[in-house]
PDB file of N, CA and C in Angstrom:
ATOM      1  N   UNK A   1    -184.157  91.397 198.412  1.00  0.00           N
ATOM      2  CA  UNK A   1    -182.875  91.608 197.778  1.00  0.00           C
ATOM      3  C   UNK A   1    -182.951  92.724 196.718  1.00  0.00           C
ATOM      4  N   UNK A   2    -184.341  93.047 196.090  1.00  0.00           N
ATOM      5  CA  UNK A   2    -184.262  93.510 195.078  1.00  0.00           C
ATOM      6  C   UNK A   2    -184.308  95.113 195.708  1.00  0.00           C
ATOM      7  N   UNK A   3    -185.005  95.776 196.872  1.00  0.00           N
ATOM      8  CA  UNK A   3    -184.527  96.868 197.303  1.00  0.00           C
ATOM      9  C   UNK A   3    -182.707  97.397 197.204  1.00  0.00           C
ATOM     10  N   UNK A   4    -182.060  96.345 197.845  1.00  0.00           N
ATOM     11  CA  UNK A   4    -180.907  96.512 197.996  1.00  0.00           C
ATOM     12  C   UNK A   4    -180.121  96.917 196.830  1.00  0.00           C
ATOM     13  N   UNK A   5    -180.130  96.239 196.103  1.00  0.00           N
ATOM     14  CA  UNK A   5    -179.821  96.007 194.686  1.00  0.00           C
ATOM     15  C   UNK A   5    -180.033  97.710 194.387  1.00  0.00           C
ATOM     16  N   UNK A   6    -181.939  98.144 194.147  1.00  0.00           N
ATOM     17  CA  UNK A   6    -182.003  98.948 193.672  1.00  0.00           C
ATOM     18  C   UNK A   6    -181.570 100.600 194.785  1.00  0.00           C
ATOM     19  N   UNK A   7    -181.112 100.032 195.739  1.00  0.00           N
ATOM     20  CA  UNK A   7    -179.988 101.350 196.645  1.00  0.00           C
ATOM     21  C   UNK A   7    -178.788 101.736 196.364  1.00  0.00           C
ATOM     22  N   UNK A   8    -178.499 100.662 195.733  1.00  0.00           N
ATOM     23  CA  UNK A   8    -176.825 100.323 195.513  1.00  0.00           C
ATOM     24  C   UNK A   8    -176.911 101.040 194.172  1.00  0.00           C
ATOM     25  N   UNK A   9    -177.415 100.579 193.110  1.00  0.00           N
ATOM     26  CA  UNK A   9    -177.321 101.899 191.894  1.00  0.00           C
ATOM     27  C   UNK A   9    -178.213 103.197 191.757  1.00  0.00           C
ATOM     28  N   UNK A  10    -178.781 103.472 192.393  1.00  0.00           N
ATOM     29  CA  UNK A  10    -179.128 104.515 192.796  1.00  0.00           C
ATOM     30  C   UNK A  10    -178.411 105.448 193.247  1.00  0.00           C
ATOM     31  N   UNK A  11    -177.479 104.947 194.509  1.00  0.00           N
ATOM     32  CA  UNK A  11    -175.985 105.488 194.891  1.00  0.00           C
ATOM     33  C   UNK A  11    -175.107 105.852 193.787  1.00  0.00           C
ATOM     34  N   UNK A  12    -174.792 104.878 192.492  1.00  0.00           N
ATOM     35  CA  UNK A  12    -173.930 104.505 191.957  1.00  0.00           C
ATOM     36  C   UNK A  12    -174.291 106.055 190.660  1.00  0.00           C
ATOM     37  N   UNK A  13    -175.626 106.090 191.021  1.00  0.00           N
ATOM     38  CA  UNK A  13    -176.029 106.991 189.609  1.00  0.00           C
ATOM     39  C   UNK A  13    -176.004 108.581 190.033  1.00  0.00           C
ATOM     40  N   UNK A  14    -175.909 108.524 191.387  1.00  0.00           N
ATOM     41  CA  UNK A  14    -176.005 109.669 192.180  1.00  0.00           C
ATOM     42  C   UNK A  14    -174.561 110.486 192.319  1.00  0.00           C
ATOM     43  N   UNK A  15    -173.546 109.428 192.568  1.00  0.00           N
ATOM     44  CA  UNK A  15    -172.381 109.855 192.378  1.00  0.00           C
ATOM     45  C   UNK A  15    -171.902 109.975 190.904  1.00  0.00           C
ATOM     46  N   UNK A  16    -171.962 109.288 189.961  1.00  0.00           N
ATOM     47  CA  UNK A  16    -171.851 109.905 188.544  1.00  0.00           C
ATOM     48  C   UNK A  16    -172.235 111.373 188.344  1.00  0.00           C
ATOM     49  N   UNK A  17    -173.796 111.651 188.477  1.00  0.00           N
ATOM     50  CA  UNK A  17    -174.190 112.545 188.348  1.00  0.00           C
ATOM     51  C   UNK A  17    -173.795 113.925 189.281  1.00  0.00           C
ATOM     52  N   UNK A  18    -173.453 113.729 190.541  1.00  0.00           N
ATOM     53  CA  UNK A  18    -172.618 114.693 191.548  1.00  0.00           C
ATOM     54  C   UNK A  18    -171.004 115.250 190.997  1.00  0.00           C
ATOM     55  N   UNK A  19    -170.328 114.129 190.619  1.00  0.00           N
ATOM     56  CA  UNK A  19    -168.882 113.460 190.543  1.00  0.00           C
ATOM     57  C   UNK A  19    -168.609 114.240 189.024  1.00  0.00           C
ATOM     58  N   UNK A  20    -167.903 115.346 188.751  1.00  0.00           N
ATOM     59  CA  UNK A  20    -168.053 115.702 187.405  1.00  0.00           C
ATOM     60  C   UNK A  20    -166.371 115.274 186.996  1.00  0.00           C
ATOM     61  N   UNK A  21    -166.848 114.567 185.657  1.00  0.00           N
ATOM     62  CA  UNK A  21    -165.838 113.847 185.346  1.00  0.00           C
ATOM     63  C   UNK A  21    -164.726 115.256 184.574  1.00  0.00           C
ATOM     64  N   UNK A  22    -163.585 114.740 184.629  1.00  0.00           N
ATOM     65  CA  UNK A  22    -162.766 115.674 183.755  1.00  0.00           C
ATOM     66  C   UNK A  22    -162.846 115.208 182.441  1.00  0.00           C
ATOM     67  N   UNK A  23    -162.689 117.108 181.810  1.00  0.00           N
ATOM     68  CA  UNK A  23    -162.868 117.025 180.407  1.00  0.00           C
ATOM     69  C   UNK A  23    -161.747 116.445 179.826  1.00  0.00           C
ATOM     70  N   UNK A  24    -160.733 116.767 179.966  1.00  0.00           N
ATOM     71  CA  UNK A  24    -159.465 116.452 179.540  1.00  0.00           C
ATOM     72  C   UNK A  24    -158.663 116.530 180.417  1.00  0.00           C
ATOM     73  N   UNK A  25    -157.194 116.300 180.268  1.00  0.00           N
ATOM     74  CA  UNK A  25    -155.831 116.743 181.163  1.00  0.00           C
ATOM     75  C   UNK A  25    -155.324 117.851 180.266  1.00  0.00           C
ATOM     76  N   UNK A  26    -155.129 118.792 181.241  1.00  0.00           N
ATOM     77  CA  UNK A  26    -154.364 119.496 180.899  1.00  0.00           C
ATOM     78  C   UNK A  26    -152.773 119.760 181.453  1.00  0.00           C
ATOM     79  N   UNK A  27    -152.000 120.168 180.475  1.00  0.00           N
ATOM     80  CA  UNK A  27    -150.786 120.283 180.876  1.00  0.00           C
ATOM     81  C   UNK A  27    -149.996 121.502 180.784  1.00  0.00           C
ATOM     82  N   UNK A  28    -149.434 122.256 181.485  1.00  0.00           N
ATOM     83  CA  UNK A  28    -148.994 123.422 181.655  1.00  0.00           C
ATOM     84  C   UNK A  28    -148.114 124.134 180.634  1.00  0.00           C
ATOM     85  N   UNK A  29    -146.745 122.957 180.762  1.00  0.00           N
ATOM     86  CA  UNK A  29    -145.777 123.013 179.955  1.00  0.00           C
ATOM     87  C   UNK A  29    -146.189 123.231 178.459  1.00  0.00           C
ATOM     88  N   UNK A  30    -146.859 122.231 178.246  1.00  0.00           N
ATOM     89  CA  UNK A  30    -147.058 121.777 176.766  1.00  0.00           C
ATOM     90  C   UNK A  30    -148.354 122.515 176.437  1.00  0.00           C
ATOM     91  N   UNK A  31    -148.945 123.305 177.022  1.00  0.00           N
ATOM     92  CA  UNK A  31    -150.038 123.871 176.795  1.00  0.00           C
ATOM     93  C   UNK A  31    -149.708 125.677 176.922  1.00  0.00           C
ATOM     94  N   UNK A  32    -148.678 125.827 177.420  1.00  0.00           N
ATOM     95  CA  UNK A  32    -147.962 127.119 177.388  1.00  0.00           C
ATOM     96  C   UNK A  32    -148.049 128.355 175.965  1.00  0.00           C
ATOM     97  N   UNK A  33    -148.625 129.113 176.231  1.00  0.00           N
ATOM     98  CA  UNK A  33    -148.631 130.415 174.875  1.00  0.00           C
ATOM     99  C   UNK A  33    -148.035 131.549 175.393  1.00  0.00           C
ATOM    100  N   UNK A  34    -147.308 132.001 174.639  1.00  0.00           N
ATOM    101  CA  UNK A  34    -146.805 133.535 174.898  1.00  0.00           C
ATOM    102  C   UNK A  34    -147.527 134.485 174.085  1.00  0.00           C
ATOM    103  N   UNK A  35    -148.673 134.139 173.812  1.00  0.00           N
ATOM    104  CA  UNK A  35    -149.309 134.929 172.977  1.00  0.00           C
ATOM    105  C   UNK A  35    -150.675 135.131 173.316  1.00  0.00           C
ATOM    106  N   UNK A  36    -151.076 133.973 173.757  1.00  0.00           N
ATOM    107  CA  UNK A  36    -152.913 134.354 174.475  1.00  0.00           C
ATOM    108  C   UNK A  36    -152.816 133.873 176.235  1.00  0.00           C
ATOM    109  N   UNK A  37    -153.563 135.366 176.698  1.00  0.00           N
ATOM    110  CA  UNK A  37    -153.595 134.896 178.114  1.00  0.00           C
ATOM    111  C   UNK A  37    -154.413 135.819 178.308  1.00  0.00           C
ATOM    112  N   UNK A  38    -155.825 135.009 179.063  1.00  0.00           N
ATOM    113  CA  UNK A  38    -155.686 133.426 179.138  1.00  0.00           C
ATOM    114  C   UNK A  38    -155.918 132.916 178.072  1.00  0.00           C
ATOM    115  N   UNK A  39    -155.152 131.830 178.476  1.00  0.00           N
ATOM    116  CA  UNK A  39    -154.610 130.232 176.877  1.00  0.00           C
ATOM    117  C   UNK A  39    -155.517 129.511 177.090  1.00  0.00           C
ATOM    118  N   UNK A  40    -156.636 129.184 176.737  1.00  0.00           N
ATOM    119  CA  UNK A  40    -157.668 127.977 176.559  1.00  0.00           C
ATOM    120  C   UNK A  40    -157.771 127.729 178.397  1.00  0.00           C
ATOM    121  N   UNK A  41    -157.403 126.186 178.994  1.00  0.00           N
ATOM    122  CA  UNK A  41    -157.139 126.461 180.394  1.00  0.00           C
ATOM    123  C   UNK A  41    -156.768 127.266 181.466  1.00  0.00           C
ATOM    124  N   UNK A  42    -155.561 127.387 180.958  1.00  0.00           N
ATOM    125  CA  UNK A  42    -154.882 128.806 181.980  1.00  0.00           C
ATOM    126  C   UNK A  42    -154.859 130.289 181.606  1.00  0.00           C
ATOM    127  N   UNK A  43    -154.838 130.500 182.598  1.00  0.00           N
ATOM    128  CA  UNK A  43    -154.638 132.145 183.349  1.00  0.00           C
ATOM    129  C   UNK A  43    -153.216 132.667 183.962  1.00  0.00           C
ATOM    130  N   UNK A  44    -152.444 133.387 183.361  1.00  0.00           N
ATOM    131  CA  UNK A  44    -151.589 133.937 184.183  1.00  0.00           C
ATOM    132  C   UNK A  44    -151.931 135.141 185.149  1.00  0.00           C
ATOM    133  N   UNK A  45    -152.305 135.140 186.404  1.00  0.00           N
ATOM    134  CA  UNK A  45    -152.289 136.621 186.929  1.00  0.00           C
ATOM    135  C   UNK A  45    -151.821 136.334 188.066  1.00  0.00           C
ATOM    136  N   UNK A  46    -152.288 137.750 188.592  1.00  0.00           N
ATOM    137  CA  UNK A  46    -151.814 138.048 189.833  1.00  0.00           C
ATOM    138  C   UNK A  46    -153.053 138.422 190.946  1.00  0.00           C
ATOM    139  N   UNK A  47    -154.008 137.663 191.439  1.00  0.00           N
ATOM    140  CA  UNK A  47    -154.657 137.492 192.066  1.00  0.00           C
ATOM    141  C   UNK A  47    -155.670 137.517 191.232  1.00  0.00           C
ATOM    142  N   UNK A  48    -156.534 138.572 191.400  1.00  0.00           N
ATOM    143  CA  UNK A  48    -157.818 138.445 189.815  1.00  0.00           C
ATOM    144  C   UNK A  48    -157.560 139.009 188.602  1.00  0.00           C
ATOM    145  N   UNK A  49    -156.358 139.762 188.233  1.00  0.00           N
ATOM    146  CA  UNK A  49    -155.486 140.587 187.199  1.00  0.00           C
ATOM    147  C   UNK A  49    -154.550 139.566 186.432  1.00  0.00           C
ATOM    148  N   UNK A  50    -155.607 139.483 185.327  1.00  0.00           N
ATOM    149  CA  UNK A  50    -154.702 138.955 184.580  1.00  0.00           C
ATOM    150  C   UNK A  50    -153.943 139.834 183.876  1.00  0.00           C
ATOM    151  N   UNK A  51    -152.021 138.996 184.001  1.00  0.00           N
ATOM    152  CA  UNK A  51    -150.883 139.608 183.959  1.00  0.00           C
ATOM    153  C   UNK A  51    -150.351 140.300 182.320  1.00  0.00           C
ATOM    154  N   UNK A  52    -150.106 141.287 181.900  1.00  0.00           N
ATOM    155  CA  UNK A  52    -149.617 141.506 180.483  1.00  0.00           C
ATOM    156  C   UNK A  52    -148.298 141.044 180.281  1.00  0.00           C
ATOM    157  N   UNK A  53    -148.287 140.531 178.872  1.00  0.00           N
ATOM    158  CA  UNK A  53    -146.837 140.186 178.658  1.00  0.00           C
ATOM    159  C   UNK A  53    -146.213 140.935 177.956  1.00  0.00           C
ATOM    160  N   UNK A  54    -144.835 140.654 178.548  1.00  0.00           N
ATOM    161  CA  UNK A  54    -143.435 141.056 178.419  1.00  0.00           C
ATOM    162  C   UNK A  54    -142.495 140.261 177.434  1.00  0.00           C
ATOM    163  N   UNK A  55    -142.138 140.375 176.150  1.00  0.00           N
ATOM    164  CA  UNK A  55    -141.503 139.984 175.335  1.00  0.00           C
ATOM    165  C   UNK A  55    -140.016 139.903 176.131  1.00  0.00           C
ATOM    166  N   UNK A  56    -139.502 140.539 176.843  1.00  0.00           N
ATOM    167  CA  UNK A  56    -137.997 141.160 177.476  1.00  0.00           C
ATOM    168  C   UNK A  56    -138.118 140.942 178.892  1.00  0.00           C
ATOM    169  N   UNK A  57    -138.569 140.121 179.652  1.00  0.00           N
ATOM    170  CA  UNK A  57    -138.907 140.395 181.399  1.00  0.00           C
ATOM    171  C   UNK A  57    -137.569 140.471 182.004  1.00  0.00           C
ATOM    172  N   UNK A  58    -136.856 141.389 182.530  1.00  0.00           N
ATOM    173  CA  UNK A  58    -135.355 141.439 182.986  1.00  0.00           C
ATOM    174  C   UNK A  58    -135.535 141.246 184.614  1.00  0.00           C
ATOM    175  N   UNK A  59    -136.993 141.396 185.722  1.00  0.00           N
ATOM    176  CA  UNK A  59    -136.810 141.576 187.044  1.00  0.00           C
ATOM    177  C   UNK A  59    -136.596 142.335 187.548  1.00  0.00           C
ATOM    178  N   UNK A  60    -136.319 144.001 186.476  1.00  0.00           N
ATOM    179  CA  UNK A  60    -135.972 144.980 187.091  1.00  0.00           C
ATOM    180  C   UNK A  60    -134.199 145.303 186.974  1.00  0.00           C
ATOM    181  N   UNK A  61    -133.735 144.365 186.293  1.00  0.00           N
ATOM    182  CA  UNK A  61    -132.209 144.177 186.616  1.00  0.00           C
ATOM    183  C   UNK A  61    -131.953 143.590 184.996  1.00  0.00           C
ATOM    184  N   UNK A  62    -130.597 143.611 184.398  1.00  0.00           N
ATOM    185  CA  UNK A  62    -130.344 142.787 183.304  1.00  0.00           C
ATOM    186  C   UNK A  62    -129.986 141.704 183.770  1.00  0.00           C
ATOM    187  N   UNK A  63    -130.752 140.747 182.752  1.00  0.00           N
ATOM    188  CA  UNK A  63    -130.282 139.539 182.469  1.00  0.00           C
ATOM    189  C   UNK A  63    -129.943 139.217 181.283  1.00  0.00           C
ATOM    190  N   UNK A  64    -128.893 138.135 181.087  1.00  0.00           N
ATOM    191  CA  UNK A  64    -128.106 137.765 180.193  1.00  0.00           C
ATOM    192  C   UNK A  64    -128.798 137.394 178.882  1.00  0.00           C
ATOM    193  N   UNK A  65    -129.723 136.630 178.972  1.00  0.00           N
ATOM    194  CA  UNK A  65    -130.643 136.142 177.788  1.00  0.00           C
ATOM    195  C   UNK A  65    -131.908 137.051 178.215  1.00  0.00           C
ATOM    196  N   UNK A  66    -132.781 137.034 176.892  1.00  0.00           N
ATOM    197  CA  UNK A  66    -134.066 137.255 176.671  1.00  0.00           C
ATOM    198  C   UNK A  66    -135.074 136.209 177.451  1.00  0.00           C
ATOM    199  N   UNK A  67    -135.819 136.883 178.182  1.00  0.00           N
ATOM    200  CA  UNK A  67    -136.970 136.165 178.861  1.00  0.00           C
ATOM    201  C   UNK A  67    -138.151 136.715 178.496  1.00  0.00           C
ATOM    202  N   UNK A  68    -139.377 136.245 178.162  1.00  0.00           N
ATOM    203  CA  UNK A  68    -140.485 136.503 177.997  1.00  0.00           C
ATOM    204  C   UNK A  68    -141.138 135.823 179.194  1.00  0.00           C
ATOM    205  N   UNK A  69    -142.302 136.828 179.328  1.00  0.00           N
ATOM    206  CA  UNK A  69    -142.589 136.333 180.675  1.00  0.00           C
ATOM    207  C   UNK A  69    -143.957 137.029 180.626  1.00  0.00           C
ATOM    208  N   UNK A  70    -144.917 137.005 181.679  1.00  0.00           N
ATOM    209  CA  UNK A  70    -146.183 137.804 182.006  1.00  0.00           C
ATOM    210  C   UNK A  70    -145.880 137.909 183.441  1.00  0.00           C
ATOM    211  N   UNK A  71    -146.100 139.615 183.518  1.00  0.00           N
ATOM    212  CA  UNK A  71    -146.128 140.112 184.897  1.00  0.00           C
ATOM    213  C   UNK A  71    -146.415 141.875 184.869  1.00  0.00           C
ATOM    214  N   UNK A  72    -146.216 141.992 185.934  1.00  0.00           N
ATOM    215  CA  UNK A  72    -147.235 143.208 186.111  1.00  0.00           C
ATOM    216  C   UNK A  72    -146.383 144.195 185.282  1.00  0.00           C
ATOM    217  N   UNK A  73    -145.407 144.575 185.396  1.00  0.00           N
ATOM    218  CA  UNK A  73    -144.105 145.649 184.981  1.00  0.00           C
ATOM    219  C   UNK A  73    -142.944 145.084 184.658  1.00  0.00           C
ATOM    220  N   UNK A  74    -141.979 145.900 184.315  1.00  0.00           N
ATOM    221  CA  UNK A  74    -140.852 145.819 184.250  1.00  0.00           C
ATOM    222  C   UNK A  74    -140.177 146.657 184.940  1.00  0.00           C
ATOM    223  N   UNK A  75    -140.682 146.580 185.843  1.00  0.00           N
ATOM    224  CA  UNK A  75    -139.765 148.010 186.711  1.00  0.00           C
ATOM    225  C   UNK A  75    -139.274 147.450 188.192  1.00  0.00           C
ATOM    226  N   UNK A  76    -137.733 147.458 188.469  1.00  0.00           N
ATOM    227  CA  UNK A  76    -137.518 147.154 189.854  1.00  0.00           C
ATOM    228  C   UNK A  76    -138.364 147.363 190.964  1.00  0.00           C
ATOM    229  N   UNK A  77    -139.295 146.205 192.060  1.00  0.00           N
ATOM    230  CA  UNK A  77    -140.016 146.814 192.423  1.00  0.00           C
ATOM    231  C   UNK A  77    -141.092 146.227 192.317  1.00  0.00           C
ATOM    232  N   UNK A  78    -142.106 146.474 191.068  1.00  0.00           N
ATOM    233  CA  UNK A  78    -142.498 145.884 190.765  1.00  0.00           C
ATOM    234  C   UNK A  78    -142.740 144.709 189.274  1.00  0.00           C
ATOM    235  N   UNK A  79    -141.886 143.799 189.621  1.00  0.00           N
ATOM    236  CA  UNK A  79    -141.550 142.903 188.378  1.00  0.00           C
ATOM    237  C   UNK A  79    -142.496 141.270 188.997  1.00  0.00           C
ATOM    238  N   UNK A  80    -143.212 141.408 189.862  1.00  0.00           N
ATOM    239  CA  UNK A  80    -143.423 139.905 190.329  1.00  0.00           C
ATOM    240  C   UNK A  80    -144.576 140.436 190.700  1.00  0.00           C
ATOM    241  N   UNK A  81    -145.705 138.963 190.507  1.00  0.00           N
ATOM    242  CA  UNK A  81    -144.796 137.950 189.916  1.00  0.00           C
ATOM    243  C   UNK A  81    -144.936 137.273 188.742  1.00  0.00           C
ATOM    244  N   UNK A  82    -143.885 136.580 188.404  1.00  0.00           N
ATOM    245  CA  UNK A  82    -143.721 136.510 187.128  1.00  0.00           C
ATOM    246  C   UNK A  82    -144.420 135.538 186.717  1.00  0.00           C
ATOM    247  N   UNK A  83    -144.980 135.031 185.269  1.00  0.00           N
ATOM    248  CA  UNK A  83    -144.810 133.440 185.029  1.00  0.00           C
ATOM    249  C   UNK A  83    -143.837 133.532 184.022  1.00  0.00           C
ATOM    250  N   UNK A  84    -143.328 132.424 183.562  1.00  0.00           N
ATOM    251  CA  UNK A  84    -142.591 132.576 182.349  1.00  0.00           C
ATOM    252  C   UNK A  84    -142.596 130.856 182.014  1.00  0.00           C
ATOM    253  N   UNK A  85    -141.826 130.304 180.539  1.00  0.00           N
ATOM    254  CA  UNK A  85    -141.234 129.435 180.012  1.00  0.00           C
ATOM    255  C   UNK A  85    -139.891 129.682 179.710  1.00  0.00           C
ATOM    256  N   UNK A  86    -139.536 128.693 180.386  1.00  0.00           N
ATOM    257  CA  UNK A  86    -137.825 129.572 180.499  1.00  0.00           C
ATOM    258  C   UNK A  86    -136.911 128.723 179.146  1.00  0.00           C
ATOM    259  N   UNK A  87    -136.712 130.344 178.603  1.00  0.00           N
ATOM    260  CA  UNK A  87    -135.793 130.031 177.606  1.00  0.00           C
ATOM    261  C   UNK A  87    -134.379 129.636 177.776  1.00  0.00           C
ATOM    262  N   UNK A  88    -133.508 129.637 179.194  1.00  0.00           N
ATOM    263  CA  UNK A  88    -132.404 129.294 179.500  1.00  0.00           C
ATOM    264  C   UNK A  88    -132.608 128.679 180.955  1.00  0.00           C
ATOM    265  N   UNK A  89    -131.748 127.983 181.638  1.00  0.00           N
ATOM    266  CA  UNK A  89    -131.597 127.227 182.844  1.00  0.00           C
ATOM    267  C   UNK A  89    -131.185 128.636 183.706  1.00  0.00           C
ATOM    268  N   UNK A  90    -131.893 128.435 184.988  1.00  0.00           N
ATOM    269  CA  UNK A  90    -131.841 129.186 186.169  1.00  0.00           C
ATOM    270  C   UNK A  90    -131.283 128.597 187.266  1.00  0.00           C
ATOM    271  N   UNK A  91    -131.402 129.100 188.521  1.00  0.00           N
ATOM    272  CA  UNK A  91    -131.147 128.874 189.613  1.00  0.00           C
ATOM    273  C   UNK A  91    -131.693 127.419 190.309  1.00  0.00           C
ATOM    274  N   UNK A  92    -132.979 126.783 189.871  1.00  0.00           N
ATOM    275  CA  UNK A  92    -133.625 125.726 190.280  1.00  0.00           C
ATOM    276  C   UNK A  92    -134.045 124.985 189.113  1.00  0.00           C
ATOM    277  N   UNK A  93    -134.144 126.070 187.731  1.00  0.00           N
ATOM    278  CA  UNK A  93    -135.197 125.061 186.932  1.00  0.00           C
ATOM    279  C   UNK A  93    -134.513 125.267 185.458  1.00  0.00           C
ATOM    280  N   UNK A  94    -134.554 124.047 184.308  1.00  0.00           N
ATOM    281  CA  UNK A  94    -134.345 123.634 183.185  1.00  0.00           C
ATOM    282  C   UNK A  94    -134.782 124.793 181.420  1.00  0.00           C
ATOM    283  N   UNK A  95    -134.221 124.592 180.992  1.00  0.00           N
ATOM    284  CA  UNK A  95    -134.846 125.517 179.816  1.00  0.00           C
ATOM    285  C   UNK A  95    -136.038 124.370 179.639  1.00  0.00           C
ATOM    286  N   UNK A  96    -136.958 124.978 179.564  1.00  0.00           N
ATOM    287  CA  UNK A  96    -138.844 124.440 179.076  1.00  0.00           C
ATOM    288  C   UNK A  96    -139.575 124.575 180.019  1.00  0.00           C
ATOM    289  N   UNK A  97    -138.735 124.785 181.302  1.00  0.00           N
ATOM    290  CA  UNK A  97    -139.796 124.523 182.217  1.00  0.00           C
ATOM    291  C   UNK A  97    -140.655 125.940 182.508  1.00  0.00           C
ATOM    292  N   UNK A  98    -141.685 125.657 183.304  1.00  0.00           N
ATOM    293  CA  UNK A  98    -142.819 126.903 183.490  1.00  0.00           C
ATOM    294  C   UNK A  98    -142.368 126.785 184.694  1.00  0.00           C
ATOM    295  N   UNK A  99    -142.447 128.079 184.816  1.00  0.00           N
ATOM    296  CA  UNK A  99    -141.633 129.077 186.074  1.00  0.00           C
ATOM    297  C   UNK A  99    -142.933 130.269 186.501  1.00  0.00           C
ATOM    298  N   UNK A 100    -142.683 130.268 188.147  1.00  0.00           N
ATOM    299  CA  UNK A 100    -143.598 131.040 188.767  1.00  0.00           C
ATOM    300  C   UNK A 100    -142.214 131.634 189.714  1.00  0.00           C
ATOM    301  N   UNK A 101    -142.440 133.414 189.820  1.00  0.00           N
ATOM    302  CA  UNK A 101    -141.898 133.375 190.296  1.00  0.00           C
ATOM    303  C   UNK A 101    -142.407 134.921 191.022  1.00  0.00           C
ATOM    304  N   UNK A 102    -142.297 133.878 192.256  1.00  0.00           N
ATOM    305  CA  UNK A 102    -143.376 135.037 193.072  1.00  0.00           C
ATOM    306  C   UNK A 102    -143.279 136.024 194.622  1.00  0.00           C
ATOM    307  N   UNK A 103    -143.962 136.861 195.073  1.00  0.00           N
ATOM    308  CA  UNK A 103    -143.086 137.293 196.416  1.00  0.00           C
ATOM    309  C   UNK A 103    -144.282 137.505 197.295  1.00  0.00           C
ATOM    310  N   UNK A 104    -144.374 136.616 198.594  1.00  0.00           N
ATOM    311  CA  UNK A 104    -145.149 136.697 199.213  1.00  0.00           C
ATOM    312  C   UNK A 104    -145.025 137.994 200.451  1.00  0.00           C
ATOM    313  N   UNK A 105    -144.524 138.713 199.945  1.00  0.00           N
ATOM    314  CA  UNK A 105    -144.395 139.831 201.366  1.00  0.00           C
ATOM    315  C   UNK A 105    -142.971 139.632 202.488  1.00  0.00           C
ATOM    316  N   UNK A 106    -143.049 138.330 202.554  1.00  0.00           N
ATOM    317  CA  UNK A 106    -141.940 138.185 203.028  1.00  0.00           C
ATOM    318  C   UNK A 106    -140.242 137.776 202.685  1.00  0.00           C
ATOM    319  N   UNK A 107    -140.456 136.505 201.759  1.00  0.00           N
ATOM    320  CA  UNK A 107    -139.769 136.145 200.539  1.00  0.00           C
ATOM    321  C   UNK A 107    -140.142 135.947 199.181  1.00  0.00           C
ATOM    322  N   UNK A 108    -139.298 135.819 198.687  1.00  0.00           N
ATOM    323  CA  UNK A 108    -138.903 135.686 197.527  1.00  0.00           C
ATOM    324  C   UNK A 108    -139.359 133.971 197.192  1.00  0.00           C
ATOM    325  N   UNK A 109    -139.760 133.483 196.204  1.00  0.00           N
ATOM    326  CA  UNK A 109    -140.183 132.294 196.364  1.00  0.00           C
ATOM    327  C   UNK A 109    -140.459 131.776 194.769  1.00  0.00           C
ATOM    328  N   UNK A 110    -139.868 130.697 194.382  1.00  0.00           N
ATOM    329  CA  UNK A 110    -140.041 130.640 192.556  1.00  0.00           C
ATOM    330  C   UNK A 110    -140.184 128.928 192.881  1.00  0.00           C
ATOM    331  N   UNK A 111    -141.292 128.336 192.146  1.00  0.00           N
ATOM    332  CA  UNK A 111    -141.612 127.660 191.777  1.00  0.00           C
ATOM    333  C   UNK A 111    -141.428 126.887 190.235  1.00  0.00           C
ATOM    334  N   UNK A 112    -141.152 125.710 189.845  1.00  0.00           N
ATOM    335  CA  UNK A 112    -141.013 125.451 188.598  1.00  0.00           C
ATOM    336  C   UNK A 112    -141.714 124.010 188.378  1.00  0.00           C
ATOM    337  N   UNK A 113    -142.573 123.933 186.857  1.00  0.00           N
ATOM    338  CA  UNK A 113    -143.394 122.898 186.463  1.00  0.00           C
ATOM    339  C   UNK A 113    -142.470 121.902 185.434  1.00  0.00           C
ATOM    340  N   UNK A 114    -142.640 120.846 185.032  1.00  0.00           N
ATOM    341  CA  UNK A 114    -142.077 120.162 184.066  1.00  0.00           C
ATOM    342  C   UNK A 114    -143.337 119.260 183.668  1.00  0.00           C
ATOM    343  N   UNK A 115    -142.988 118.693 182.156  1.00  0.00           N
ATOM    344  CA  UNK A 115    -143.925 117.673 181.643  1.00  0.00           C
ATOM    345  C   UNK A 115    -143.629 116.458 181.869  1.00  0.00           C
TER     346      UNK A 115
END
């Protein structure tokens, strides 16, 4: 019995040690900076480029309110893709929420996070 026993935590110590526990949770929303990027956890970019920010992100086009955002330009064209914390309600998503908003070649495609 006592083999068994000593297989069973052996296993048990093997997966601890494999199994890397998380440091913390992190949360997007609430962990959001318009000022350092990358912010402790996250990264805003655009594949391995991380994105500069934009105090004013308009899309290339005016918009009504001020958006701050990180993305490549401000120039029609190339404005995506974006991240942002949206200071006003959009098309899909809430003022607070973290907004991706991105273009895969084919469409147009925006994603949004909440806490």
């Amino acid at each position: 019995m006592k083999p068994v026993w000593h297989a069973i935590i052996a296993v048990i110590l093997v997966i601890l040690v494999i199994v890397p526990m998380p440091a913390s949770a992190y949360d997007l929303v609430s962990d959001w900076s318009n000022s350092e990027n990358p912010n402790g956890p996250w990264s805003y970019r655009e594949g391995t480029t991380i994105l500069p920010f934009d105090p004013s992100w308009t899309a290339g086009v005016s918009f009504p309110v001020v958006q701050p955002a990180y993305q490549p330009s401000n120039v029609a064209g190339n404005f995506l893709p974006a991240w942002f914390k949206a200071t006003s309600s959009g098309a899909d998503w809430q003022t607070g929420d973290v907004v991706v908003d991105t273009n895969d070649g084919l469409s147009r495609r925006t994603r949004h996070f909440r806490s």
